[in-house]
Protein backbone atom coordinates (compact mmCIF):
# COMPACT_ATOMS: atom_id res chain seq x y z
CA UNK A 1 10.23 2.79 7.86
CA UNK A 2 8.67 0.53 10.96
CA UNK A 3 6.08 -0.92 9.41
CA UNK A 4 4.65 -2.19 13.04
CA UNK A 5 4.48 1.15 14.05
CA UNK A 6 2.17 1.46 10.93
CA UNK A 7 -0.13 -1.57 11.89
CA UNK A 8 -0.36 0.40 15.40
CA UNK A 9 -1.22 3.88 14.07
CA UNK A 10 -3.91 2.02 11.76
CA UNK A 11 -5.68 -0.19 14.63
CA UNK A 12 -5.51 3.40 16.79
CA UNK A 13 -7.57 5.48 14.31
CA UNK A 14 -9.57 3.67 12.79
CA UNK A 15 -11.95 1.72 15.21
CA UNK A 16 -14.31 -0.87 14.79
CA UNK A 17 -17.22 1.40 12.05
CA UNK A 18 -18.24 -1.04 9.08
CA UNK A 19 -17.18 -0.57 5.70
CA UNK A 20 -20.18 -2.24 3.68
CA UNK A 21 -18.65 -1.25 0.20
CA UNK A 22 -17.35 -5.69 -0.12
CA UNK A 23 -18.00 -6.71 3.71
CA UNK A 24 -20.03 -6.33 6.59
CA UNK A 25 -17.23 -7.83 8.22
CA UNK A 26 -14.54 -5.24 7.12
CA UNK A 27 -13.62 -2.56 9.23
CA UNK A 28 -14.22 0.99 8.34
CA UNK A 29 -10.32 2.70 6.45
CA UNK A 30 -10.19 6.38 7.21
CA UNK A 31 -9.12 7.89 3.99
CA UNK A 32 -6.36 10.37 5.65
CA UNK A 33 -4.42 7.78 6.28
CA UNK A 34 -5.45 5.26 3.85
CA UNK A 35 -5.63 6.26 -0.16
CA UNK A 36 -8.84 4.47 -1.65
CA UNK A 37 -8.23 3.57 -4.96
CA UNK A 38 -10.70 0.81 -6.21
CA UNK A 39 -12.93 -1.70 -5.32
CA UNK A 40 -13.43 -5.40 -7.34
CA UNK A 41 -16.66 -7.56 -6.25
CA UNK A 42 -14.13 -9.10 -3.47
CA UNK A 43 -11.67 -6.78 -2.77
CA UNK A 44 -11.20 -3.37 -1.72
CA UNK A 45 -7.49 -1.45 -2.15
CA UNK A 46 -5.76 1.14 -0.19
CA UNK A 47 -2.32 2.60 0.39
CA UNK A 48 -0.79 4.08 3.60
CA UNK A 49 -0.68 7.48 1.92
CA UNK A 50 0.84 9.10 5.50
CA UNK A 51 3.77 6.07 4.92
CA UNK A 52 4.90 5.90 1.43
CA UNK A 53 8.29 7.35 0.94
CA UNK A 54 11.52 6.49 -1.12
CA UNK A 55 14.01 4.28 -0.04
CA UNK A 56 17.61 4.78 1.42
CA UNK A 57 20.26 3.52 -0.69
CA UNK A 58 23.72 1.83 0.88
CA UNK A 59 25.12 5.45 1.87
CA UNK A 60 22.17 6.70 3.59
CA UNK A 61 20.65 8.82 0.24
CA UNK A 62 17.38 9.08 -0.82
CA UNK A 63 16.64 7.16 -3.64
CA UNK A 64 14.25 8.31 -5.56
CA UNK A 65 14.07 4.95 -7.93
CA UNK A 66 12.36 3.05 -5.33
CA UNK A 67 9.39 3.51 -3.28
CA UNK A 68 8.44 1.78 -0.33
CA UNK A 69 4.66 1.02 0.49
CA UNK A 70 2.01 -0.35 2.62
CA UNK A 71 -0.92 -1.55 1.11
CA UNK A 72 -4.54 -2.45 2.43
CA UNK A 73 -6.84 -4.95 1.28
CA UNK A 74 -9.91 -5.75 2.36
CA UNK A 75 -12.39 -8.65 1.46
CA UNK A 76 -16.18 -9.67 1.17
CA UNK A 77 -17.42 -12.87 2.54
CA UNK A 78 -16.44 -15.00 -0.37
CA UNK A 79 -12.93 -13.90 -0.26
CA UNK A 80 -12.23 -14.54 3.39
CA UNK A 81 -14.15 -17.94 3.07
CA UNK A 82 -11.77 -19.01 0.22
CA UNK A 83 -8.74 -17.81 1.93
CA UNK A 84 -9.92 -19.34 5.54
CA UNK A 85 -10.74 -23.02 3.22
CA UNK A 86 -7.19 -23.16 0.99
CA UNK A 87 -5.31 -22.38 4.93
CA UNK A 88 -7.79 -25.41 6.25
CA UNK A 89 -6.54 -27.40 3.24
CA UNK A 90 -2.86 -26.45 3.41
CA UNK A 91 -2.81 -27.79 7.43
CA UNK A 92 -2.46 -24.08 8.05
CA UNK A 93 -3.26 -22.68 11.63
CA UNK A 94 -6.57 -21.10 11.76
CA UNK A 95 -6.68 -19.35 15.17
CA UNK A 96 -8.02 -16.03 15.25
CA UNK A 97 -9.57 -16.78 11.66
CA UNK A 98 -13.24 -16.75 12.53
CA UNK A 99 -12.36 -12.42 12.42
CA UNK A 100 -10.29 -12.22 9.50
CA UNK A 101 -10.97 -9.13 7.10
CA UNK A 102 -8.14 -9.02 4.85
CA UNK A 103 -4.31 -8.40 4.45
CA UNK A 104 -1.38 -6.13 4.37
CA UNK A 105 1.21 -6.10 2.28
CA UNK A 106 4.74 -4.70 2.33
CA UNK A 107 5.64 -3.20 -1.49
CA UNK A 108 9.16 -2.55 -3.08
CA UNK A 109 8.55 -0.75 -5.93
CA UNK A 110 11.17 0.07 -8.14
CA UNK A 111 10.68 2.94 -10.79
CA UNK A 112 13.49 2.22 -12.97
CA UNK A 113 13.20 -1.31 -13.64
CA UNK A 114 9.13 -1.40 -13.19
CA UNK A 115 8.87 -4.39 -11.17
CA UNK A 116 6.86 -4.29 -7.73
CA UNK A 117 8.20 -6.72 -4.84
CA UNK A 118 6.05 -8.18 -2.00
CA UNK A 119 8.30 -8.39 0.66
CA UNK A 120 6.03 -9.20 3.67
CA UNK A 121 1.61 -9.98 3.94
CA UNK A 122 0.17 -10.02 7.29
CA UNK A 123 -3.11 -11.66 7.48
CA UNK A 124 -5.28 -9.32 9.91
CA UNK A 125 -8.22 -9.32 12.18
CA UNK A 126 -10.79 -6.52 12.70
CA UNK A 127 -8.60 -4.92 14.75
CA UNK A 128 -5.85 -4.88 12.70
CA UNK A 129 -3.78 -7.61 14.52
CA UNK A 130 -1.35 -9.93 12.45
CA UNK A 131 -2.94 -13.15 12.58
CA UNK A 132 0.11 -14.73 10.36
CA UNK A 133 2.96 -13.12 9.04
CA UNK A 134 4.54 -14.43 5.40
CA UNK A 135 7.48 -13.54 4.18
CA UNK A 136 7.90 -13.31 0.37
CA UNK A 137 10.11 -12.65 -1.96
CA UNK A 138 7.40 -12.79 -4.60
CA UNK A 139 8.10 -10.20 -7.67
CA UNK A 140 6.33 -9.08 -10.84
CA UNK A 141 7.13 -6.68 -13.80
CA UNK A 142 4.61 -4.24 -14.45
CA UNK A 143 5.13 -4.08 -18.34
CA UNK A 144 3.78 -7.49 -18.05
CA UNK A 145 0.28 -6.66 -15.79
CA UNK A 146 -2.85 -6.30 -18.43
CA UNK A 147 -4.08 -2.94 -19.17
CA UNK A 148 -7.32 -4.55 -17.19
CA UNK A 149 -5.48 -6.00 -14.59
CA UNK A 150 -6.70 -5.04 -10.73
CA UNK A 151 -3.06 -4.84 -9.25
CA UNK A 152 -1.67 -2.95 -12.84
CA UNK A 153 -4.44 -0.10 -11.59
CA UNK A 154 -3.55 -0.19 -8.15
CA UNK A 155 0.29 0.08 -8.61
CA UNK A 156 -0.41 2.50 -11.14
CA UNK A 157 -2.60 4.73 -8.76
CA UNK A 158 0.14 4.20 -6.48
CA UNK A 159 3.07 5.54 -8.76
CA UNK A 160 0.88 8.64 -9.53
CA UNK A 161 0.57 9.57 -6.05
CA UNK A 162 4.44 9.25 -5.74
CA UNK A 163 4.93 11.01 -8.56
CA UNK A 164 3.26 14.45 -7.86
CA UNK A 165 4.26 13.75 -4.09
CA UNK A 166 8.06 13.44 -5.25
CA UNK A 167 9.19 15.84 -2.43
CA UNK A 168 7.08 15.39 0.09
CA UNK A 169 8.22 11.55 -0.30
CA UNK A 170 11.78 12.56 -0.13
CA UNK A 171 11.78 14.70 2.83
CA UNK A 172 9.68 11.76 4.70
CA UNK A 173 12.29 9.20 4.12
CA UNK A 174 14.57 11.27 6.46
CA UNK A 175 17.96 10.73 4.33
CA UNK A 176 20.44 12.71 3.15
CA UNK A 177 18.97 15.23 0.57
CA UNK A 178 20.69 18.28 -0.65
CA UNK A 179 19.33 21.48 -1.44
CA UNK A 180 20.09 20.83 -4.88
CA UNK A 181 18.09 17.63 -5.54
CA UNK A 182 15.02 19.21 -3.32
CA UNK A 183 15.06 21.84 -5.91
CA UNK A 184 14.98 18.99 -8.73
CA UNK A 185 12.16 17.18 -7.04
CA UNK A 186 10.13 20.06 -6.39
CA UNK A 187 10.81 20.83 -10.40
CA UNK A 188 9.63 17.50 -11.53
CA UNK A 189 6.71 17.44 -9.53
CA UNK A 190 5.10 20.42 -10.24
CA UNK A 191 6.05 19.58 -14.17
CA UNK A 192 4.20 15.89 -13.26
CA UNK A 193 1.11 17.88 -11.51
CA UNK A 194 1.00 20.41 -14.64
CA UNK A 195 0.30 17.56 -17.20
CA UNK A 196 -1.64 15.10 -15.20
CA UNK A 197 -4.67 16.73 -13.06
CA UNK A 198 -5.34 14.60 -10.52
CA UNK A 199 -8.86 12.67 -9.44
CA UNK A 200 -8.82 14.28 -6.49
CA UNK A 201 -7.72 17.71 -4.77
CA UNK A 202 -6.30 15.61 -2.04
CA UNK A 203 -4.15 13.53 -4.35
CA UNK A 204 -1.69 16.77 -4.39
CA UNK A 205 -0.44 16.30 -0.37
């Protein structure tokens, strides 16, 4: 997946309208691209949902065990205040700081062993420009998260999308998938839709 090409595709459709739901200052998310899932007093969360997909394992297959996803967040005031004073503190650079609106992370997360990995935040501007780039290797198990936990919703949220999106995620990953595991996925996620209605009509893609 090229993530860049992501950050472009975002800062293309979405403009410069205001999303009051935290911030004044953060930029309106179109929801056709970005999957709303909740909103704390500081923070709104989204995933790309026109980016998630699976991951390609060593030999070029689809593996269905991990996903790979962008994620959106968003802040109010307070939030970007904090984050602009603990950079000021750290002797971080603040260029471009005086517009920041939130952050983007890149998410590993792997089904089988139920652990989530940040691989990569980009700190962003209104118009979706990186104003830093970190690199992480920062991990956590989600049998650990709180039942009340913001991120244990969000990744949750997340999963469920995946899950009654199973082929749709497959064939976006653009690896080698055989007619017989299409027909497996396709199986499974009409069995996943069956027993868990979802929120929303457009949660089914």
């Amino acid at each position: 997946m090229d993530y860049k090409r992501w950050m472009i595709l975002g800062a293309a459709l979405v403009g410069f309208s205001v999303n009051t739901s935290v911030s004044e200052a953060a930029p309106y998310v179109p929801e056709q691209i970005f999957r709303w899932v909740q909103s704390s007093a500081r923070t709104n969360y989204f995933f790309n949902r026109q980016q998630i997909c699976f991951k390609l394992d060593d030999k070029g297959m689809v593996d269905t065990n991990v996903l790979i996803v962008p994620v959106l967040k968003t802040f109010d005031d307070v939030m970007i205040n904090d984050v602009v004073a603990k950079r000021r503190w750290n002797g971080k650079s603040l260029q471009g700081f005086n517009d920041f609106v939130g952050v983007s992370e890149y998410l590993i997360i792997n089904l089988a062993e139920k652990k989530v990995h940040v691989q990569e935040i980009d700190y962003l501007d209104s118009t979706w420009t990186a104003l830093d780039v970190v690199r992480s290797d920062a991990a956590v198990s989600l049998e650990e998260l709180s039942d009340k936990s913001l991120e244990a919703r969000f990744y949750e949220r997340i999963i469920d999308f995946a899950l009654r999106n199973q082929l749709i995620l497959a064939e976006r990953t653009k690896g080698d998938l055989d007619e017989a595991l299409k027909a497996e996925l396709l199986k499974a996620q009409e069995a996943y839709r069956a027993e868990n209605p979802p929120d929303r009509p457009e949660d089914n893609e």
